[in-house]
PDB file of N, CA and C in Angstrom:
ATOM      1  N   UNK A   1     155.084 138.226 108.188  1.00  0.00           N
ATOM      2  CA  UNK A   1     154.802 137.011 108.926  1.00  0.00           C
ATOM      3  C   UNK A   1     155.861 135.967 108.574  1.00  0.00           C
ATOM      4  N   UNK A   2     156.532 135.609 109.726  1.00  0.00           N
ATOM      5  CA  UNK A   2     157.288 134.542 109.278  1.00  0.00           C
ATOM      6  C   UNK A   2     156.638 132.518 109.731  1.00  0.00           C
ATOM      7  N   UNK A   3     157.643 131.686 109.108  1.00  0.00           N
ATOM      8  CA  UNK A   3     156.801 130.026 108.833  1.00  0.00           C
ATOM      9  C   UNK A   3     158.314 129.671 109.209  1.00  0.00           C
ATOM     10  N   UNK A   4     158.052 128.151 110.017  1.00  0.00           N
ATOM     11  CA  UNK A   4     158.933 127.408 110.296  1.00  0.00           C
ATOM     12  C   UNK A   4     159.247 127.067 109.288  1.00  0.00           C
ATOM     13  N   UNK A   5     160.633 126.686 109.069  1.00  0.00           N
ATOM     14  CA  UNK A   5     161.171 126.063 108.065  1.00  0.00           C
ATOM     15  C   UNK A   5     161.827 125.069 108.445  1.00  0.00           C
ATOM     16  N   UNK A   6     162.522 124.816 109.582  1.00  0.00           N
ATOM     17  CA  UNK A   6     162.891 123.837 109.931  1.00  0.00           C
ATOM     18  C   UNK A   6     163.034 123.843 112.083  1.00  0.00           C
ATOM     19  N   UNK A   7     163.648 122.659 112.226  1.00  0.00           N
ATOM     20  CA  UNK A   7     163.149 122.234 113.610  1.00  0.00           C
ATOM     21  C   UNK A   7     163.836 121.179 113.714  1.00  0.00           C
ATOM     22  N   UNK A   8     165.057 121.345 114.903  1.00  0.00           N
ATOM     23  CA  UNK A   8     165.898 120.272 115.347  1.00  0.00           C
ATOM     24  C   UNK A   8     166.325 120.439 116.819  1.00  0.00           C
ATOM     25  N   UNK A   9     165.808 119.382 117.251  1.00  0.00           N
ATOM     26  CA  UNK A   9     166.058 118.926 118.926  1.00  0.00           C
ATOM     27  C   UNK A   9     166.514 117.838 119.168  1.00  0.00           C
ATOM     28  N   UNK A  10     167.474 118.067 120.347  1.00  0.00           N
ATOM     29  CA  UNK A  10     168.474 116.841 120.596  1.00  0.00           C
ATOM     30  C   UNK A  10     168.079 117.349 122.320  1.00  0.00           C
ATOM     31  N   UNK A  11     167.822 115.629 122.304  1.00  0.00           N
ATOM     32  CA  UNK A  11     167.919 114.983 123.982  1.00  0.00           C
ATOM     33  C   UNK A  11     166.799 116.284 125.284  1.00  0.00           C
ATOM     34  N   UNK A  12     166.030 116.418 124.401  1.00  0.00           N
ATOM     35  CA  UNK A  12     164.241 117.106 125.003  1.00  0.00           C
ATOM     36  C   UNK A  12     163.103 115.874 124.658  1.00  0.00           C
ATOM     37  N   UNK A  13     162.885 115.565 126.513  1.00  0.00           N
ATOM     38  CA  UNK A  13     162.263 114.766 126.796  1.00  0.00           C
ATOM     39  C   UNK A  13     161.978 113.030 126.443  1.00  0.00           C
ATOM     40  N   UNK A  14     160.921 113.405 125.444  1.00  0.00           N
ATOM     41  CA  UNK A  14     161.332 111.820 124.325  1.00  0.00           C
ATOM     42  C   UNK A  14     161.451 112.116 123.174  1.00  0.00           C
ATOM     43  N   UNK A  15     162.356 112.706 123.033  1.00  0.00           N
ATOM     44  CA  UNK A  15     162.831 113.078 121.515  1.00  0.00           C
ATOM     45  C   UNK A  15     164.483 113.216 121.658  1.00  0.00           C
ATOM     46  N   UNK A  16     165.023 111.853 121.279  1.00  0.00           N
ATOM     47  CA  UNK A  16     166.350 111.760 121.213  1.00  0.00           C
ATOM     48  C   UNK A  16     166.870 112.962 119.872  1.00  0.00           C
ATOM     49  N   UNK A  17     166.275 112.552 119.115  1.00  0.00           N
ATOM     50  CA  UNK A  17     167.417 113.502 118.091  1.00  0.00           C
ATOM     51  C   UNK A  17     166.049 113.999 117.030  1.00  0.00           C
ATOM     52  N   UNK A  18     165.923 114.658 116.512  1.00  0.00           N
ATOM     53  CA  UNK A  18     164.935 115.015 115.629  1.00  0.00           C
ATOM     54  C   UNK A  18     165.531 116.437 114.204  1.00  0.00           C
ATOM     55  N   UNK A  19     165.499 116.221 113.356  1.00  0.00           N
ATOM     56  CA  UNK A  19     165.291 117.125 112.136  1.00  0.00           C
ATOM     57  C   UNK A  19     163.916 117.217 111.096  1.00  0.00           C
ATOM     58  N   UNK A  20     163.423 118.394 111.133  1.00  0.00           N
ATOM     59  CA  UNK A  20     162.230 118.318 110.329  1.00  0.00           C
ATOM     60  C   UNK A  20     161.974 119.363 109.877  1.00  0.00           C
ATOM     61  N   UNK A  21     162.134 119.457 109.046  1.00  0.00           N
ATOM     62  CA  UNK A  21     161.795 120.282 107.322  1.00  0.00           C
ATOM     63  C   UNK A  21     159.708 120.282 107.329  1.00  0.00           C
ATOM     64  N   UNK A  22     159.295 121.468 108.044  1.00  0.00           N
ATOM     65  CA  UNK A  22     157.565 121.226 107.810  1.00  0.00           C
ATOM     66  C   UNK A  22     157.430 121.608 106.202  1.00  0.00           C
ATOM     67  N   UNK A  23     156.109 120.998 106.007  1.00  0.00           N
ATOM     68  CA  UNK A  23     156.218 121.420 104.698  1.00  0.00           C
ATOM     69  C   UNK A  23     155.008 122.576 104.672  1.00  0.00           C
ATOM     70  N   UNK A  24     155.241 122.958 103.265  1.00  0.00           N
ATOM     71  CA  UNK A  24     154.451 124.497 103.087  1.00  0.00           C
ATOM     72  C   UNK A  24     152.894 123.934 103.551  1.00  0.00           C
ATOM     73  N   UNK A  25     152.184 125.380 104.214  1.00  0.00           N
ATOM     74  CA  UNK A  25     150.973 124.781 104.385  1.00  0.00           C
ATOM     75  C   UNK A  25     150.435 124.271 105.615  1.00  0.00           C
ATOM     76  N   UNK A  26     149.430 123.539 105.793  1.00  0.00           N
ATOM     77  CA  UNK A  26     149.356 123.002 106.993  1.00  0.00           C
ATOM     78  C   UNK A  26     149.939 121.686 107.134  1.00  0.00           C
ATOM     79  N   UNK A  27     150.545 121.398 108.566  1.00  0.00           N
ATOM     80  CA  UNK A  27     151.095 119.909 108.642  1.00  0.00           C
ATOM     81  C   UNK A  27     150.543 119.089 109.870  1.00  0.00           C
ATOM     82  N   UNK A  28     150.000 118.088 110.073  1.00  0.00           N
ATOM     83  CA  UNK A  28     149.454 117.527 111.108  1.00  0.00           C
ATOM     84  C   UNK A  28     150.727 116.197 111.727  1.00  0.00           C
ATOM     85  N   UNK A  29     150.394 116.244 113.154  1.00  0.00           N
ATOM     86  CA  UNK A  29     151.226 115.548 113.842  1.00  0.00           C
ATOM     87  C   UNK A  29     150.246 114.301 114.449  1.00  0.00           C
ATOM     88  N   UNK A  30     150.505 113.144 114.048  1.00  0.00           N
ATOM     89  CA  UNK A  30     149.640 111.954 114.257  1.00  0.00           C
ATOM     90  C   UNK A  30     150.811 111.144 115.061  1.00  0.00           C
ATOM     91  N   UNK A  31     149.938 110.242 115.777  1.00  0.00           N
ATOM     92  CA  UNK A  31     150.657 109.171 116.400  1.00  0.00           C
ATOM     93  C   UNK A  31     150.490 109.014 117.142  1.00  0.00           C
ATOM     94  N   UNK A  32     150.893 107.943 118.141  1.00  0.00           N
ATOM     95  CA  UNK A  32     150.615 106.999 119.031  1.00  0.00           C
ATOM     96  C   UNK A  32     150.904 107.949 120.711  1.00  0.00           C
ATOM     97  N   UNK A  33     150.517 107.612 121.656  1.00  0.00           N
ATOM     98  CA  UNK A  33     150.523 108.257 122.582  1.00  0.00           C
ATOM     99  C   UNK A  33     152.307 107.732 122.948  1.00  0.00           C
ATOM    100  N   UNK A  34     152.715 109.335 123.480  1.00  0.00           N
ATOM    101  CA  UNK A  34     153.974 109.256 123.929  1.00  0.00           C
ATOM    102  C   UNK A  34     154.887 108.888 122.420  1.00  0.00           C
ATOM    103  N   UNK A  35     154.707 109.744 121.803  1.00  0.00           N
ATOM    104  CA  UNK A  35     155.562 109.606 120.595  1.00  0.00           C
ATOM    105  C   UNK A  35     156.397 110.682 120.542  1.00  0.00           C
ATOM    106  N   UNK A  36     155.938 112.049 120.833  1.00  0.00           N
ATOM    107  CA  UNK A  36     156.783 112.891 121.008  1.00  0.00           C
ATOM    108  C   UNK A  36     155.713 113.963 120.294  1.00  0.00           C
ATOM    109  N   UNK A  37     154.637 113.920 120.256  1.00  0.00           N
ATOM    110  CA  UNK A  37     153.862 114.882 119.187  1.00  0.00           C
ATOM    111  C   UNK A  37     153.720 116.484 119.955  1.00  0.00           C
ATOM    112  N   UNK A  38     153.349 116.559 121.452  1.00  0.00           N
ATOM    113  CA  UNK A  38     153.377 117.268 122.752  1.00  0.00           C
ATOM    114  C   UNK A  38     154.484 117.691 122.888  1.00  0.00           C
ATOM    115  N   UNK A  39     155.804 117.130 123.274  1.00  0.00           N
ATOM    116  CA  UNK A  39     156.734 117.407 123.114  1.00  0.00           C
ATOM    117  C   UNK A  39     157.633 118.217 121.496  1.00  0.00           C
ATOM    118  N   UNK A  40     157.265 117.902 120.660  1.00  0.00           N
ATOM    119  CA  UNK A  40     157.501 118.920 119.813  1.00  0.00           C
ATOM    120  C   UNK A  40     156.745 120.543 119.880  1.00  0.00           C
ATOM    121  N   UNK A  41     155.699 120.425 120.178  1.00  0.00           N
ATOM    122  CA  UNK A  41     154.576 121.254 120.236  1.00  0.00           C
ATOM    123  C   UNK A  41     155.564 121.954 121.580  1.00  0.00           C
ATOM    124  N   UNK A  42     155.977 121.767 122.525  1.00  0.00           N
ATOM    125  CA  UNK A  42     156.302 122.082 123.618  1.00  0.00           C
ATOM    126  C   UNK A  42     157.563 123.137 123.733  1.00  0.00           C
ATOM    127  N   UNK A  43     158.323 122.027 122.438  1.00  0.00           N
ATOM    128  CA  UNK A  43     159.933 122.898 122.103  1.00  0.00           C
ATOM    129  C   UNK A  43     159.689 123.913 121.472  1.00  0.00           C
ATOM    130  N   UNK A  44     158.771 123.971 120.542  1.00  0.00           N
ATOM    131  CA  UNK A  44     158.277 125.012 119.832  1.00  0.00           C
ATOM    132  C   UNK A  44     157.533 126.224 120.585  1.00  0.00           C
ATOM    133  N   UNK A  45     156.918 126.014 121.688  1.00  0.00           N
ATOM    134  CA  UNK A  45     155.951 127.186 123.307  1.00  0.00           C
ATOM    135  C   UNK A  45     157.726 127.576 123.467  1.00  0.00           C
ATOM    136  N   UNK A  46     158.374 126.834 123.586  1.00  0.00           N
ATOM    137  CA  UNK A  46     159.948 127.232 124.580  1.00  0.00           C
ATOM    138  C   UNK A  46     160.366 128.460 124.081  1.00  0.00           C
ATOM    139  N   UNK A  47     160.875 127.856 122.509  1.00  0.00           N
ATOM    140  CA  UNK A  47     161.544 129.005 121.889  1.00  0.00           C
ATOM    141  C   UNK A  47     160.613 130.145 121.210  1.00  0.00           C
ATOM    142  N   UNK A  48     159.463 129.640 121.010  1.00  0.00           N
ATOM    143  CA  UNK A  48     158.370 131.112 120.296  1.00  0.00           C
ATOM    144  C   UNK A  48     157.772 131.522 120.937  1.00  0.00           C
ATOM    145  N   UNK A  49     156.916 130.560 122.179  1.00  0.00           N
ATOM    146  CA  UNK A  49     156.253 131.508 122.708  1.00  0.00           C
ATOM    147  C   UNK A  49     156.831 132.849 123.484  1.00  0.00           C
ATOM    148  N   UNK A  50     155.598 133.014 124.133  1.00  0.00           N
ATOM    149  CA  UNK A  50     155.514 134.334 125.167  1.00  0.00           C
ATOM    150  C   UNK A  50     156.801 134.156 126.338  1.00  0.00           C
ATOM    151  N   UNK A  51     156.613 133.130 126.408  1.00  0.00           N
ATOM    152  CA  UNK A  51     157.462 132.995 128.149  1.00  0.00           C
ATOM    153  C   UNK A  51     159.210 133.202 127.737  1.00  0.00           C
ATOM    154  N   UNK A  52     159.535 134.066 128.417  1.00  0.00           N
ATOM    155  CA  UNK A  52     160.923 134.590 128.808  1.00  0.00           C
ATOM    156  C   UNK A  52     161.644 133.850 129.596  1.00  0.00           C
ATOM    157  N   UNK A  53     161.036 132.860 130.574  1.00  0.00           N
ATOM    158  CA  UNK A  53     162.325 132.202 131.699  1.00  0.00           C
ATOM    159  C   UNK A  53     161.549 131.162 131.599  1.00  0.00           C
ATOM    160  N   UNK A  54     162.539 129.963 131.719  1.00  0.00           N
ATOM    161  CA  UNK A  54     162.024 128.576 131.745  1.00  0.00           C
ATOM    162  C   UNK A  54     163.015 127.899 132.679  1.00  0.00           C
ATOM    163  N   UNK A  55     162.973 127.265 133.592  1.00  0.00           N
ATOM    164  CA  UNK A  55     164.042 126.679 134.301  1.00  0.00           C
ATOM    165  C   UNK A  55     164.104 125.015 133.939  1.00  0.00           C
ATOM    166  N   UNK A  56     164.930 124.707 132.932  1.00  0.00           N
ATOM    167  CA  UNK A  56     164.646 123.226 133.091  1.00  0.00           C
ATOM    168  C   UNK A  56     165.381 122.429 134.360  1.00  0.00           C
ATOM    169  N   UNK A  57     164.494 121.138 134.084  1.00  0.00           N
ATOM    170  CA  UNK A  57     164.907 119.998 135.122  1.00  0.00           C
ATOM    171  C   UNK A  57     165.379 119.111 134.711  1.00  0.00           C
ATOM    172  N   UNK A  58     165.318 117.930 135.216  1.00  0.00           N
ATOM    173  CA  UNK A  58     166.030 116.819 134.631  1.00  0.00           C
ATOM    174  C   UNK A  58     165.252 116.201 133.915  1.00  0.00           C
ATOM    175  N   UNK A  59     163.705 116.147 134.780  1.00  0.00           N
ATOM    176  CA  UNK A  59     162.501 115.647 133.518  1.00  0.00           C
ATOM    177  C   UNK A  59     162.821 115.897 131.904  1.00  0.00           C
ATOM    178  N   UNK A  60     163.180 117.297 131.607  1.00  0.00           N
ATOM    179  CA  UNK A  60     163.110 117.523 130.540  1.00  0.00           C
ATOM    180  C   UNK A  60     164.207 117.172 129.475  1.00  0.00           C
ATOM    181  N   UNK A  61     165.238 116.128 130.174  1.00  0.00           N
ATOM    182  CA  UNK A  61     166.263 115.672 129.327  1.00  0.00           C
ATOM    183  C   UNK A  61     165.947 114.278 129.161  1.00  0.00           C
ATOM    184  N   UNK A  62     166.018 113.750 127.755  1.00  0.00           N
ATOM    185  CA  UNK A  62     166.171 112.821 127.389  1.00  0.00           C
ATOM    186  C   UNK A  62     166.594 111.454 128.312  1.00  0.00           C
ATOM    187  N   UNK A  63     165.760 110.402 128.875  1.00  0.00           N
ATOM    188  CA  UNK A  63     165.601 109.351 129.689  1.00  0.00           C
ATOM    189  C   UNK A  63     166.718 110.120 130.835  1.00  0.00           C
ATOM    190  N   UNK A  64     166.236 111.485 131.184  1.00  0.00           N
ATOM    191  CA  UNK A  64     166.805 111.873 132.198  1.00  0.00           C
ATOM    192  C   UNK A  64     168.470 112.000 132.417  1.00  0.00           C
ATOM    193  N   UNK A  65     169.029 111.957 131.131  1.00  0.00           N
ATOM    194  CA  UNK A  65     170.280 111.721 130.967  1.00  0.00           C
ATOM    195  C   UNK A  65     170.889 113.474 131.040  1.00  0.00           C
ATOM    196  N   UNK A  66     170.946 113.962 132.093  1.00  0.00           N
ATOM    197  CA  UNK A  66     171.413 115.143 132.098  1.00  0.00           C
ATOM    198  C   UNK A  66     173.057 115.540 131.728  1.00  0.00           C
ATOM    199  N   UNK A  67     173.471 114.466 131.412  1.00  0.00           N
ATOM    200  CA  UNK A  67     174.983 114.513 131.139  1.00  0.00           C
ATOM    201  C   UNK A  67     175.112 114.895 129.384  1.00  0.00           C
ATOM    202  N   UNK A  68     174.248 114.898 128.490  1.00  0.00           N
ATOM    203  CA  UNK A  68     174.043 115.038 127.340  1.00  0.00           C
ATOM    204  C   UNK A  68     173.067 116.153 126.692  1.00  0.00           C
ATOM    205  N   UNK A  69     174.115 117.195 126.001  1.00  0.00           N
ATOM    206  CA  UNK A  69     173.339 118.708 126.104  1.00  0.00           C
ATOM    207  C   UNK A  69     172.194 118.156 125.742  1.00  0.00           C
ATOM    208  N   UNK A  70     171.137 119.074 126.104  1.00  0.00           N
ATOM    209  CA  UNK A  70     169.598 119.332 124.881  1.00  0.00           C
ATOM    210  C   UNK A  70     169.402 120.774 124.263  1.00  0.00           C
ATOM    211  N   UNK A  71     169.355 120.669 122.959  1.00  0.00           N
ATOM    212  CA  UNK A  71     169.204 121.943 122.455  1.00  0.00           C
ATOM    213  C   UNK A  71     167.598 121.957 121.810  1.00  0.00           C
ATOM    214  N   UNK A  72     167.467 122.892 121.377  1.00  0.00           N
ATOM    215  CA  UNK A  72     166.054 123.268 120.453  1.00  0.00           C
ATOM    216  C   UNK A  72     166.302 124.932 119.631  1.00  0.00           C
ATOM    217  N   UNK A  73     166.612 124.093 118.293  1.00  0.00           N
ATOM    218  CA  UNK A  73     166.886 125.073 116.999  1.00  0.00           C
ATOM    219  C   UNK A  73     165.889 125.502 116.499  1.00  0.00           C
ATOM    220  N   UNK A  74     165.151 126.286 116.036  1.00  0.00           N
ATOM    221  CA  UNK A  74     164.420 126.511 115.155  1.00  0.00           C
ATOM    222  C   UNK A  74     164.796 127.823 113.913  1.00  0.00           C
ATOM    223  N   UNK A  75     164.674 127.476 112.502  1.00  0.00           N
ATOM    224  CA  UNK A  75     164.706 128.478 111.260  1.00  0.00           C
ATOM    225  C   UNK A  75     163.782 129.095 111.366  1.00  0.00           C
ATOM    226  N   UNK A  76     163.465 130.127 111.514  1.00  0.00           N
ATOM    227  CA  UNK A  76     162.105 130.585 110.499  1.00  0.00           C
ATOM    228  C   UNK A  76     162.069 131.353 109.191  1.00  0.00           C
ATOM    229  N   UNK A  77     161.262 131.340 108.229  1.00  0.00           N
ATOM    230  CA  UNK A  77     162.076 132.158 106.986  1.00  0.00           C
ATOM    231  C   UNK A  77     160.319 132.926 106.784  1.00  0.00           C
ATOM    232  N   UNK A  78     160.497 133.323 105.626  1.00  0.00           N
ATOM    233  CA  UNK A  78     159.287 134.445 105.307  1.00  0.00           C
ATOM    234  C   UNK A  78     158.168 134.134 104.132  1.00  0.00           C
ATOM    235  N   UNK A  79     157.372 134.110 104.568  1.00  0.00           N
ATOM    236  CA  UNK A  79     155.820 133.641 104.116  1.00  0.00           C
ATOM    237  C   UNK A  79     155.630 133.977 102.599  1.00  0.00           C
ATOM    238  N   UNK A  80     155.716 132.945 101.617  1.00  0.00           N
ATOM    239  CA  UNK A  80     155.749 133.270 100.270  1.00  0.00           C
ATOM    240  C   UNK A  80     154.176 132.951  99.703  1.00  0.00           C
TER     241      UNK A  80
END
């Protein structure tokens, strides 16, 4: 079984730039509506889940700024 270890997205949705190190264990995502909590949760369905084809739009770039890549990295390492 592998665990996120880390998680970095640039210019997906409302999440201009993001790096995050989860920590061991469980981690909860709090905050204010439209913070980006969904949207992390979302980048994370992209690259792990099930789904094979995703067509993005422009929605899904950062204040719609399609001129500025968006990526979504994720580590995963192995369950200690």
């Amino acid at each position: 079984m592998s665990v996120i270890r880390h998680i970095e997205i640039q210019n997906f949705r409302t999440i201009k730039k993001l790096s995050w190190h989860p920590k061991p264990g469980l981690n909860c995502l709090i905050g204010p509506g439209d913070s980006g909590k969904s949207t992390l949760l979302d980048a994370i369905d992209l690259t792990l889940g099930a789904r094979r084809s995703y067509t993005f739009n422009d929605a899904d770039f950062y204040q719609l700024n399609i001129q500025s890549p968006l990526s979504i990295t994720i580590t995963l390492g192995d369950l200690h």
